[in-house]
N, C-alpha and C. Protein backbone atom coordinates (compact mmCIF):
# COMPACT_ATOMS: atom_id res chain seq x y z
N UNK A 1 0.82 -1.20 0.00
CA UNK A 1 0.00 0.00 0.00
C UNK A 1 0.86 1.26 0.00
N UNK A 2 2.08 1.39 0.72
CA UNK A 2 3.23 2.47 0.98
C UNK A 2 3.40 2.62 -0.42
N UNK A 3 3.99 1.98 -1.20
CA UNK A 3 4.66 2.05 -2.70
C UNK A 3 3.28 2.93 -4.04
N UNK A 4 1.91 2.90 -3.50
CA UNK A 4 1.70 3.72 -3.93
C UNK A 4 1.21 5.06 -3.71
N UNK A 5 1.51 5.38 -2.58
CA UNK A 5 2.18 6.55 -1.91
C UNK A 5 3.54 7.22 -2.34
N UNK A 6 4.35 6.70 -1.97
CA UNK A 6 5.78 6.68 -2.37
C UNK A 6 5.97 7.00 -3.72
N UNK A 7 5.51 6.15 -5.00
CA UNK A 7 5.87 6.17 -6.41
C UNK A 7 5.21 7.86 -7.02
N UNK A 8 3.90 8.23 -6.35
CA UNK A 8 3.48 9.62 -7.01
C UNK A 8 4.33 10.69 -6.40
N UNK A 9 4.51 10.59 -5.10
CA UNK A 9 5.36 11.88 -4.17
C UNK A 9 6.79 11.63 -5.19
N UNK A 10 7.40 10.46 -5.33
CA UNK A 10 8.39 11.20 -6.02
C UNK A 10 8.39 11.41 -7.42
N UNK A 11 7.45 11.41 -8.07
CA UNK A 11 7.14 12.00 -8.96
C UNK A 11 7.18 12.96 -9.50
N UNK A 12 6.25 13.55 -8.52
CA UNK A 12 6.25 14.92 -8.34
C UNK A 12 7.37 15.60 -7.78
N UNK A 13 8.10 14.75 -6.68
CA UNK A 13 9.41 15.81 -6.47
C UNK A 13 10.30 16.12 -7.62
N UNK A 14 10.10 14.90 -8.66
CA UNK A 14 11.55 15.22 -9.66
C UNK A 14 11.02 16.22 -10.32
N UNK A 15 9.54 16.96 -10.60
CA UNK A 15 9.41 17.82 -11.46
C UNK A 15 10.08 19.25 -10.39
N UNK A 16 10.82 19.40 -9.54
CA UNK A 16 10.96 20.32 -8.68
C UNK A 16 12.94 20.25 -8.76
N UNK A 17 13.00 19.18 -9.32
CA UNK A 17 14.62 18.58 -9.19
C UNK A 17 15.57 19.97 -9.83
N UNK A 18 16.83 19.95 -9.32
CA UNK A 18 17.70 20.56 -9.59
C UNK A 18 18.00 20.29 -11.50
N UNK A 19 18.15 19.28 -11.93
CA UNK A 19 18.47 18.97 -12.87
C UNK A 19 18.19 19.60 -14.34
N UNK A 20 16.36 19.52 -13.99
CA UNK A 20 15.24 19.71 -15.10
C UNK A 20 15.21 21.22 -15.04
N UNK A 21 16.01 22.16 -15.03
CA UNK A 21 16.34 23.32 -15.18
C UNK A 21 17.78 23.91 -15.85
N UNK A 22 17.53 24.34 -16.96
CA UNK A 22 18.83 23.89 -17.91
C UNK A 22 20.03 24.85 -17.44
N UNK A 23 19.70 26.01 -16.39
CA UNK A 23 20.93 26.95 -16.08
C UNK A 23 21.59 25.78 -15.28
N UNK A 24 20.93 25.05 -14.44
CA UNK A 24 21.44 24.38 -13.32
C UNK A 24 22.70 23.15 -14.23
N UNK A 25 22.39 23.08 -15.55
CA UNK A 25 23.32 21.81 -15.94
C UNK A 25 24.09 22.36 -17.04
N UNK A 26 24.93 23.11 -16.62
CA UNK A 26 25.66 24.00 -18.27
C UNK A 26 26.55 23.32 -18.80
N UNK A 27 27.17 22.25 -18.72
CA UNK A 27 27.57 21.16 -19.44
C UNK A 27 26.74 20.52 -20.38
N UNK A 28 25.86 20.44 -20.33
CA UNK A 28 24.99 19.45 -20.78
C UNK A 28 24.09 20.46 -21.92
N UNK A 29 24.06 21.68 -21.39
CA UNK A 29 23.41 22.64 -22.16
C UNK A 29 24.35 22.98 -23.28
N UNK A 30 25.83 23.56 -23.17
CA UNK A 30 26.70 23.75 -23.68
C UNK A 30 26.72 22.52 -24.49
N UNK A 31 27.01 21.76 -24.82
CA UNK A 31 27.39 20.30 -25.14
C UNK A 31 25.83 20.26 -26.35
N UNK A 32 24.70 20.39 -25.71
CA UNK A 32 23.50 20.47 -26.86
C UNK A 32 23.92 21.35 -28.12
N UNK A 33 23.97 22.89 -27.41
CA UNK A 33 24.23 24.16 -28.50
C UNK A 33 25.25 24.07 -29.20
N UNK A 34 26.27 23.53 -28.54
CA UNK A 34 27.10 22.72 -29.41
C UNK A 34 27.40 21.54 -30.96
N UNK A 35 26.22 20.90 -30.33
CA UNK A 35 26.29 20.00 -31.42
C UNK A 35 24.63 20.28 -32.29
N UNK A 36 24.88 20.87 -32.00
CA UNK A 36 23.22 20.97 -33.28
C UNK A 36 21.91 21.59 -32.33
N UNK A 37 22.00 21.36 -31.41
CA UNK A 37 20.63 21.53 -30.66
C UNK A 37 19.58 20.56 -30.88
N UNK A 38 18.28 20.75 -30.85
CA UNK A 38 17.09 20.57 -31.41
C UNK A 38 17.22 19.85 -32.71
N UNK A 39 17.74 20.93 -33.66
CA UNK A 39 17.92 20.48 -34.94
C UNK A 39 18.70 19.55 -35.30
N UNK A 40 19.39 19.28 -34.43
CA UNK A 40 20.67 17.69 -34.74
C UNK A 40 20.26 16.41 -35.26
N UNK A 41 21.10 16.14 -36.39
CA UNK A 41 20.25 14.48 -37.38
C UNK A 41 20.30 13.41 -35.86
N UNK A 42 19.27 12.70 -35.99
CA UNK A 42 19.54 11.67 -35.51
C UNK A 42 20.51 11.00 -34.86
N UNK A 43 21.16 11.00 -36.14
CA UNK A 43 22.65 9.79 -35.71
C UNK A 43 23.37 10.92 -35.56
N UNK A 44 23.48 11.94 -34.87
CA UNK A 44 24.25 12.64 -34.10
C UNK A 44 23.72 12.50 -32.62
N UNK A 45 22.75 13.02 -32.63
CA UNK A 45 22.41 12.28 -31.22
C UNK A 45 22.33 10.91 -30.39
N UNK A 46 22.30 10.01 -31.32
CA UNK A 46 22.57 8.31 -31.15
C UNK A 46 24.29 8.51 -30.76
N UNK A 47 25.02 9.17 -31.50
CA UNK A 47 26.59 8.96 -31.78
C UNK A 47 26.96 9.28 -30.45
N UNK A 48 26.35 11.04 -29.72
CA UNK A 48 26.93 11.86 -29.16
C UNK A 48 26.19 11.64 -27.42
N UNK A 49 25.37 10.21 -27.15
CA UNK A 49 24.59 10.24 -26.23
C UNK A 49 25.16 9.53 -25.05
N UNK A 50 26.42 9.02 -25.24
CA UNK A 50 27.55 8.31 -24.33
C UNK A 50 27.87 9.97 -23.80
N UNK A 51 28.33 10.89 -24.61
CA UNK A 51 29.13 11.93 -23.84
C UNK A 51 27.94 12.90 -23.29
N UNK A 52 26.63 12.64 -23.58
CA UNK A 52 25.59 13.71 -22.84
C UNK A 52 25.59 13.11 -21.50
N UNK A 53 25.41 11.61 -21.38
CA UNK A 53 25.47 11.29 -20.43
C UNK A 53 26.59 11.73 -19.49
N UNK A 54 27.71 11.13 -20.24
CA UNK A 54 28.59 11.44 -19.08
C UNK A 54 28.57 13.10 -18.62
N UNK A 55 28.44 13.95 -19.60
CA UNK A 55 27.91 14.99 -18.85
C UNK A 55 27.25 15.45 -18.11
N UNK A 56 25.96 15.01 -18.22
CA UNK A 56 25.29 14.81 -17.40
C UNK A 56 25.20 14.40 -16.55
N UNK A 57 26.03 13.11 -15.68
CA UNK A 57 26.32 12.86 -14.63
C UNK A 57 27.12 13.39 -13.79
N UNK A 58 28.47 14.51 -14.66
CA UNK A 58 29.39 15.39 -13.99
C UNK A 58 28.29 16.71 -13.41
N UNK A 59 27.51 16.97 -14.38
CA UNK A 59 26.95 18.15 -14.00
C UNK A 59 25.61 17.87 -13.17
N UNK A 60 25.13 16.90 -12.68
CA UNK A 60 24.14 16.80 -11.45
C UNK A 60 24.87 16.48 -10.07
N UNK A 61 26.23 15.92 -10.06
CA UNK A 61 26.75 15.31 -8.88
C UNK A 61 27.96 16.19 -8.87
N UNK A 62 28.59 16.96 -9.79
CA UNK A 62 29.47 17.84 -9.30
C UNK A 62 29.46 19.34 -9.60
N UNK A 63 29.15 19.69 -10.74
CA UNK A 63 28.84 20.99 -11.17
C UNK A 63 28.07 21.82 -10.48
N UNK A 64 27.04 21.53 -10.41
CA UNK A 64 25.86 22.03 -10.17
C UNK A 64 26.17 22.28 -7.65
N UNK A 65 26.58 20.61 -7.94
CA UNK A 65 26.24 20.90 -6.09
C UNK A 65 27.51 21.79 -6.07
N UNK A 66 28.57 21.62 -6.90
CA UNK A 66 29.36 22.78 -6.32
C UNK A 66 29.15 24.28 -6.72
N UNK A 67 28.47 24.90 -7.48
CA UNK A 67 28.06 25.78 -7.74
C UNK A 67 27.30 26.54 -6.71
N UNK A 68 26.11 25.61 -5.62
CA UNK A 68 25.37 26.33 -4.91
C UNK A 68 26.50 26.24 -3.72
N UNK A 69 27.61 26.16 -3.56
CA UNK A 69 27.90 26.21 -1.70
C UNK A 69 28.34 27.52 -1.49
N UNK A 70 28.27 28.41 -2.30
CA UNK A 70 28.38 29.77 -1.94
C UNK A 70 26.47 30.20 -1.50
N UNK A 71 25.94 29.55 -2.02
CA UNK A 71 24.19 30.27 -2.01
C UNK A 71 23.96 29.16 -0.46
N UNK A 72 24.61 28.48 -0.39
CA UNK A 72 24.37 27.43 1.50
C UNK A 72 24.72 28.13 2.06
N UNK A 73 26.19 28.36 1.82
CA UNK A 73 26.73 29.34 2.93
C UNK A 73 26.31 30.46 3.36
N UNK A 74 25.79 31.23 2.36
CA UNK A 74 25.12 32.53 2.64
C UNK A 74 23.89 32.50 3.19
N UNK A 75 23.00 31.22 3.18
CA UNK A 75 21.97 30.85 3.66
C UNK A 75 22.21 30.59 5.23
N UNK A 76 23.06 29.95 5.63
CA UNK A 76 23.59 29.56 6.89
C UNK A 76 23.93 31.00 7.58
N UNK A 77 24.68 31.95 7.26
CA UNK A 77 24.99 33.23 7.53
C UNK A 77 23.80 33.87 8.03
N UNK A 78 22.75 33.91 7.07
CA UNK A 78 21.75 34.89 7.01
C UNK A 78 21.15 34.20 8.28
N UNK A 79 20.84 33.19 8.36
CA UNK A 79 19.60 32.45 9.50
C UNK A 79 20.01 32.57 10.38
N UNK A 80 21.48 32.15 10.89
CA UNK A 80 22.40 31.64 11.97
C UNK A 80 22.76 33.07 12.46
N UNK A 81 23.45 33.77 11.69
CA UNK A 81 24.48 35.13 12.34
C UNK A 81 24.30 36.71 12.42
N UNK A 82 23.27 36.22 11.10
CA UNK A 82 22.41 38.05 11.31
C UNK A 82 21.64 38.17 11.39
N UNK A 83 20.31 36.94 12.54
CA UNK A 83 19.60 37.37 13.70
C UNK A 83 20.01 38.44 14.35
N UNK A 84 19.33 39.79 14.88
CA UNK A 84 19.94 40.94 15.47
C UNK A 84 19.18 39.92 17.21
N UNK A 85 20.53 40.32 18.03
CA UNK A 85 20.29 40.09 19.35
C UNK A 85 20.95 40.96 20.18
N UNK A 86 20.08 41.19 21.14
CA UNK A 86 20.18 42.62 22.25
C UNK A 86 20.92 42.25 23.06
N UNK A 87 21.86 42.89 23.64
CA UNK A 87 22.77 42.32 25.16
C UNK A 87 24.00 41.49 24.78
N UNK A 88 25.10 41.58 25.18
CA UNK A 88 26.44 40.46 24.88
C UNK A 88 25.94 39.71 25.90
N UNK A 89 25.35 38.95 27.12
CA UNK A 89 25.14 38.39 27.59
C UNK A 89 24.53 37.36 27.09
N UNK A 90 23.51 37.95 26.16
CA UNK A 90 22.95 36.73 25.42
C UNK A 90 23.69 36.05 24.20
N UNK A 91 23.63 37.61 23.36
CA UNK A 91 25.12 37.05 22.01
C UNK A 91 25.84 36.29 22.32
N UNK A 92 26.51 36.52 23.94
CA UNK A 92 27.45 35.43 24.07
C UNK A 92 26.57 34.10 24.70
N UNK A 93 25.45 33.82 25.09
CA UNK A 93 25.22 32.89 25.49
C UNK A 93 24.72 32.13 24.07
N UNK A 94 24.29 32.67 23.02
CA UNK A 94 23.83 32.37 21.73
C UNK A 94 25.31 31.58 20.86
N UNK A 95 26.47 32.22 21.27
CA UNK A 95 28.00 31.73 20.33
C UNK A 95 27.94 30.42 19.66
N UNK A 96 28.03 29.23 20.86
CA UNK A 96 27.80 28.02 20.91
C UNK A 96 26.96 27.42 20.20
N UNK A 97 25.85 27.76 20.41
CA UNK A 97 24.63 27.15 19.72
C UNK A 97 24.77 27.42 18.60
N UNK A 98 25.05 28.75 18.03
CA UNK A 98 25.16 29.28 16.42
C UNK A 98 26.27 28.51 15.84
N UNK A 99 27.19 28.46 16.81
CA UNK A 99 28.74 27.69 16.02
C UNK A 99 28.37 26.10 15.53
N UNK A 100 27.67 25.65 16.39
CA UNK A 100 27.13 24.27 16.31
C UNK A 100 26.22 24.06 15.48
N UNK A 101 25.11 24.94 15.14
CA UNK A 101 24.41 24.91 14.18
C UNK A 101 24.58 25.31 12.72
N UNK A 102 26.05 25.80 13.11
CA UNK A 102 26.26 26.40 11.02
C UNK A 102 26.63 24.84 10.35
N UNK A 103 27.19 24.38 10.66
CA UNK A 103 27.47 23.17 9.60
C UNK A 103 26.09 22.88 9.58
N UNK A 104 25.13 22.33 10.61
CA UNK A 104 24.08 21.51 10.42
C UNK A 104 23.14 22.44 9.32
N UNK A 105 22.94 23.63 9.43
CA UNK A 105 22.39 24.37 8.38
C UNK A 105 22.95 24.32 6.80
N UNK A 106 24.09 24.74 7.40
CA UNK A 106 24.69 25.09 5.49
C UNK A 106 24.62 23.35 4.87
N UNK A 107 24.97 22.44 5.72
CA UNK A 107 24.66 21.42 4.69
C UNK A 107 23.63 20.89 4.51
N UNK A 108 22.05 21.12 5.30
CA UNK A 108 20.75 21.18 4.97
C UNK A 108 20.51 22.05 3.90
N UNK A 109 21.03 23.26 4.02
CA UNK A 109 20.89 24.54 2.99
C UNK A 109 21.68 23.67 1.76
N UNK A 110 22.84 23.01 1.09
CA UNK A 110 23.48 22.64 0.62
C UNK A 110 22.73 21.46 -0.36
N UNK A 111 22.43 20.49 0.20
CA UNK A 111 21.61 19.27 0.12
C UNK A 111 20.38 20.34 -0.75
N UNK A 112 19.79 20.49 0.32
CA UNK A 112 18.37 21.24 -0.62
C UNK A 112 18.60 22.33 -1.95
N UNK A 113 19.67 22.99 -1.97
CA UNK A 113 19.71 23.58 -2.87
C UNK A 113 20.48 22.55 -4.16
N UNK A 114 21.57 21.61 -3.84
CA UNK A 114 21.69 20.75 -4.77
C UNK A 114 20.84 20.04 -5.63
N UNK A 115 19.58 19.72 -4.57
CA UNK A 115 18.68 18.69 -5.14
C UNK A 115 17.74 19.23 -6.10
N UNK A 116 16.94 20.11 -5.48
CA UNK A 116 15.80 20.86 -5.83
C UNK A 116 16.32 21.81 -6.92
N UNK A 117 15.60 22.76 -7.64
CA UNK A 117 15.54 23.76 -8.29
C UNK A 117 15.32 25.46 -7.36
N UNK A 118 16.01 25.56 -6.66
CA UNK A 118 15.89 26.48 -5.85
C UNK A 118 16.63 28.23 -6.33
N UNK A 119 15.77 29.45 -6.39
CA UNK A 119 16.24 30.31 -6.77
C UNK A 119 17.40 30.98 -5.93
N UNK A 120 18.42 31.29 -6.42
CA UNK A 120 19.81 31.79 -6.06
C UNK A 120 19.53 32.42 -4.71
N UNK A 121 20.80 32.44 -3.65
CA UNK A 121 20.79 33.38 -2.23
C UNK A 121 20.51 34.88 -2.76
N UNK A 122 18.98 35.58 -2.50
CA UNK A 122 19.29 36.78 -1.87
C UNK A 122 18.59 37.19 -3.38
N UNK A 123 18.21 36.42 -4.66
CA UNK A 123 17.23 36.16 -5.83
C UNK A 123 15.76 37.06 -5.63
N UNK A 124 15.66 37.88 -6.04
CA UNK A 124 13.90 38.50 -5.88
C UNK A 124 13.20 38.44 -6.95
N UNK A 125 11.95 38.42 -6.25
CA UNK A 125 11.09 38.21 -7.69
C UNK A 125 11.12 39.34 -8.92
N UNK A 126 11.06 38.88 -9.68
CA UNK A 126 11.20 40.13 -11.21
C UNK A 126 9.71 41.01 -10.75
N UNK A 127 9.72 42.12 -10.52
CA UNK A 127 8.34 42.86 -10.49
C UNK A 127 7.61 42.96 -11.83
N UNK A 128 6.83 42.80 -12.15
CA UNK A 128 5.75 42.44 -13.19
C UNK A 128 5.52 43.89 -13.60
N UNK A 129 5.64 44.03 -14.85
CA UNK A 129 5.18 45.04 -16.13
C UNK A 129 4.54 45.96 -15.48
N UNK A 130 4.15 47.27 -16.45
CA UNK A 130 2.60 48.12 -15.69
C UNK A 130 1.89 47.17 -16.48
N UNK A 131 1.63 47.24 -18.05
CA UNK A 131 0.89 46.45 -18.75
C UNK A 131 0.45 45.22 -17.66
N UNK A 132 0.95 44.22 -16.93
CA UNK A 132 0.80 43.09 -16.54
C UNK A 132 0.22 43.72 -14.45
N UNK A 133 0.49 44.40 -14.18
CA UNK A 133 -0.22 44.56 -12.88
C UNK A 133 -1.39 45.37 -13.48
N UNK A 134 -1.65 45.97 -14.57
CA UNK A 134 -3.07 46.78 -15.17
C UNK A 134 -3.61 45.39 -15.77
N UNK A 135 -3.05 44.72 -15.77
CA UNK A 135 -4.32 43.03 -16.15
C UNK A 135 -4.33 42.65 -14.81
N UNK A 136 -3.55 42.49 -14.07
CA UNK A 136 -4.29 42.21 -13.15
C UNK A 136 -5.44 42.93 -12.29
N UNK A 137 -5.12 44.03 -12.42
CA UNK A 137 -5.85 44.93 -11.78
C UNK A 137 -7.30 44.81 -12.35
N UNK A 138 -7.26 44.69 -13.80
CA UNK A 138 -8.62 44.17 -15.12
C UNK A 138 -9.51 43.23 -14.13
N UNK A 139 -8.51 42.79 -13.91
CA UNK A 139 -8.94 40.72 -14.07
C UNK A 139 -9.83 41.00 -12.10
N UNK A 140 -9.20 41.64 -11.28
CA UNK A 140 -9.50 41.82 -9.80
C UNK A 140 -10.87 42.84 -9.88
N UNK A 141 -10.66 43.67 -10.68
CA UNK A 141 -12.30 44.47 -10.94
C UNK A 141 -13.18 43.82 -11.41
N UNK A 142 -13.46 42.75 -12.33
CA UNK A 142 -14.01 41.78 -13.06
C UNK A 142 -14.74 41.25 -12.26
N UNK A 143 -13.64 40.19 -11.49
CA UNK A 143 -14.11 39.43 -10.40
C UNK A 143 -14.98 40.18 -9.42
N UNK A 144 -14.87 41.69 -8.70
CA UNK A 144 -15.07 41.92 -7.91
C UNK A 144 -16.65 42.39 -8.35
N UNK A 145 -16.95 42.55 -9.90
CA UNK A 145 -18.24 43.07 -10.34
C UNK A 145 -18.88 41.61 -10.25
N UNK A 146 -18.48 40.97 -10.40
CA UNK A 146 -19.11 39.09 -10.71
C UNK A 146 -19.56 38.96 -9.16
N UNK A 147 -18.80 39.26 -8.27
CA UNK A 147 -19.17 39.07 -6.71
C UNK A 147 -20.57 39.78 -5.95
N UNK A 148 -20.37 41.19 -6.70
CA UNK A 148 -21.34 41.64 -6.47
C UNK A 148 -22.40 41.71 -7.12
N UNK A 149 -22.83 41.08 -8.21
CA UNK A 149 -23.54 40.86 -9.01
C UNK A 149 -24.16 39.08 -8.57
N UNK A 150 -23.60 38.49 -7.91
CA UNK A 150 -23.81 37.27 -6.89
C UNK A 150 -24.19 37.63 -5.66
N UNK A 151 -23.55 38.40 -5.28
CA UNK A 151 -24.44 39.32 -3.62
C UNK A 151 -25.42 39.70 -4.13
N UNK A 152 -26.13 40.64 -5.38
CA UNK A 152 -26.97 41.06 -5.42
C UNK A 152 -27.88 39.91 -5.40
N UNK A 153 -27.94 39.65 -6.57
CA UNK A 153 -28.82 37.93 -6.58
C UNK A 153 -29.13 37.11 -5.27
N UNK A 154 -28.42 37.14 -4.39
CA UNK A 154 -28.38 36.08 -2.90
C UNK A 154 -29.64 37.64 -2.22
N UNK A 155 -29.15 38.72 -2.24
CA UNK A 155 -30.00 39.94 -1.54
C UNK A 155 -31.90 39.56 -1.71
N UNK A 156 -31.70 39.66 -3.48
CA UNK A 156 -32.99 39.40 -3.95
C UNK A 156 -33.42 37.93 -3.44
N UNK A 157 -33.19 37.26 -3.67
CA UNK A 157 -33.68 35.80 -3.09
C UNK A 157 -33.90 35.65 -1.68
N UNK A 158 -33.25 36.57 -0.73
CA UNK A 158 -33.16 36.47 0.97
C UNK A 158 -34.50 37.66 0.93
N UNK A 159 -34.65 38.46 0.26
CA UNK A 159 -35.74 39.43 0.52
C UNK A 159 -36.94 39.00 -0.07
N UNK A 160 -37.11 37.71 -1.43
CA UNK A 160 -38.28 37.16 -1.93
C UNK A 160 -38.87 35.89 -0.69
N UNK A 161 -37.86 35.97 -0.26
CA UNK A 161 -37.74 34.52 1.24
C UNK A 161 -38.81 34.73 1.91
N UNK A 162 -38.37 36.12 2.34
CA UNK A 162 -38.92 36.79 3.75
C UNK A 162 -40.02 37.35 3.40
N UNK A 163 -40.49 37.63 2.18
CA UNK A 163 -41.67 38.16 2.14
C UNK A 163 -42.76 36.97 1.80
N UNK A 164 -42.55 36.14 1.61
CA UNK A 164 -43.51 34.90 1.00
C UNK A 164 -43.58 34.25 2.28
């Protein structure tokens, strides 16, 4: 019964994987644009699929995890060391615990950012167009006339209720 539990969750995790994101594997990307791309005959890709692989295996198990241990580390920093805390009494009673907890972080931070598809340390979201917050803005007035145009309707029906 576990196994089909198990078989969909990771399923779904690999669509989240470090891998299936082509900045994350630039060997492998490089190595495509390289040889043809998309457009490559066949038997170029049959020929050339020993060395994607092996690329591909350099660049999920070494490229890539070594790429994020600057974005762990800075993750570990941020959580662990520039908490603001009041008093050297405490800072210093805090030392220990923080010293002890940076490895256990940065290589949780490390691990997860290897695995997953995770956006870069310190990464913000792109702010969206005017064009694209004026659709949304469209799309939130819309809705909000549809709502009240459903309140009205529920009004009339609660007032045909009460009078019958």
């Amino acid at each position: 019964m576990w196994k089909l539990f198990v078989v969909p969750v990771l399923l779904l995790a690999c669509g989240a994987c470090a891998f299936t994101n082509p900045d994350n594997t630039p060997l492998v990307t490089w190595s495509g644009e390289a040889l043809g791309g998309s457009e490559a005959a066949t038997v170029t890709k049959v020929a050339t699929a020993p060395l994607a692989v092996t690329l591909g295996i350099v660049d999920v198990f070494v490229v890539h995890p070594a790429s994020v241990v600057d974005d762990a580390g800075a993750d570990a920093h941020e959580w662990l060391w520039e908490a603001p805390v009041r008093g050297a009494a405490t800072r210093s009673f805090l030392f220990l615990p923080r010293v002890a907890l940076t490895p256990v972080v940065f290589t949780a931070s490390w691990i997860a950012r290897a695995l997953f598809n995770l956006p870069p340390h310190g990464a913000e979201e792109a702010q969206p167009t005017t064009e694209e917050r004026e659709r949304r803005l469209r799309a939130l007035h819309e809705r909000a006339a549809e709502l009240r145009r459903q309140l009205e309707a529920v009004e009339a029906r609660i007032e045909e209720a009460q009078d019958s």
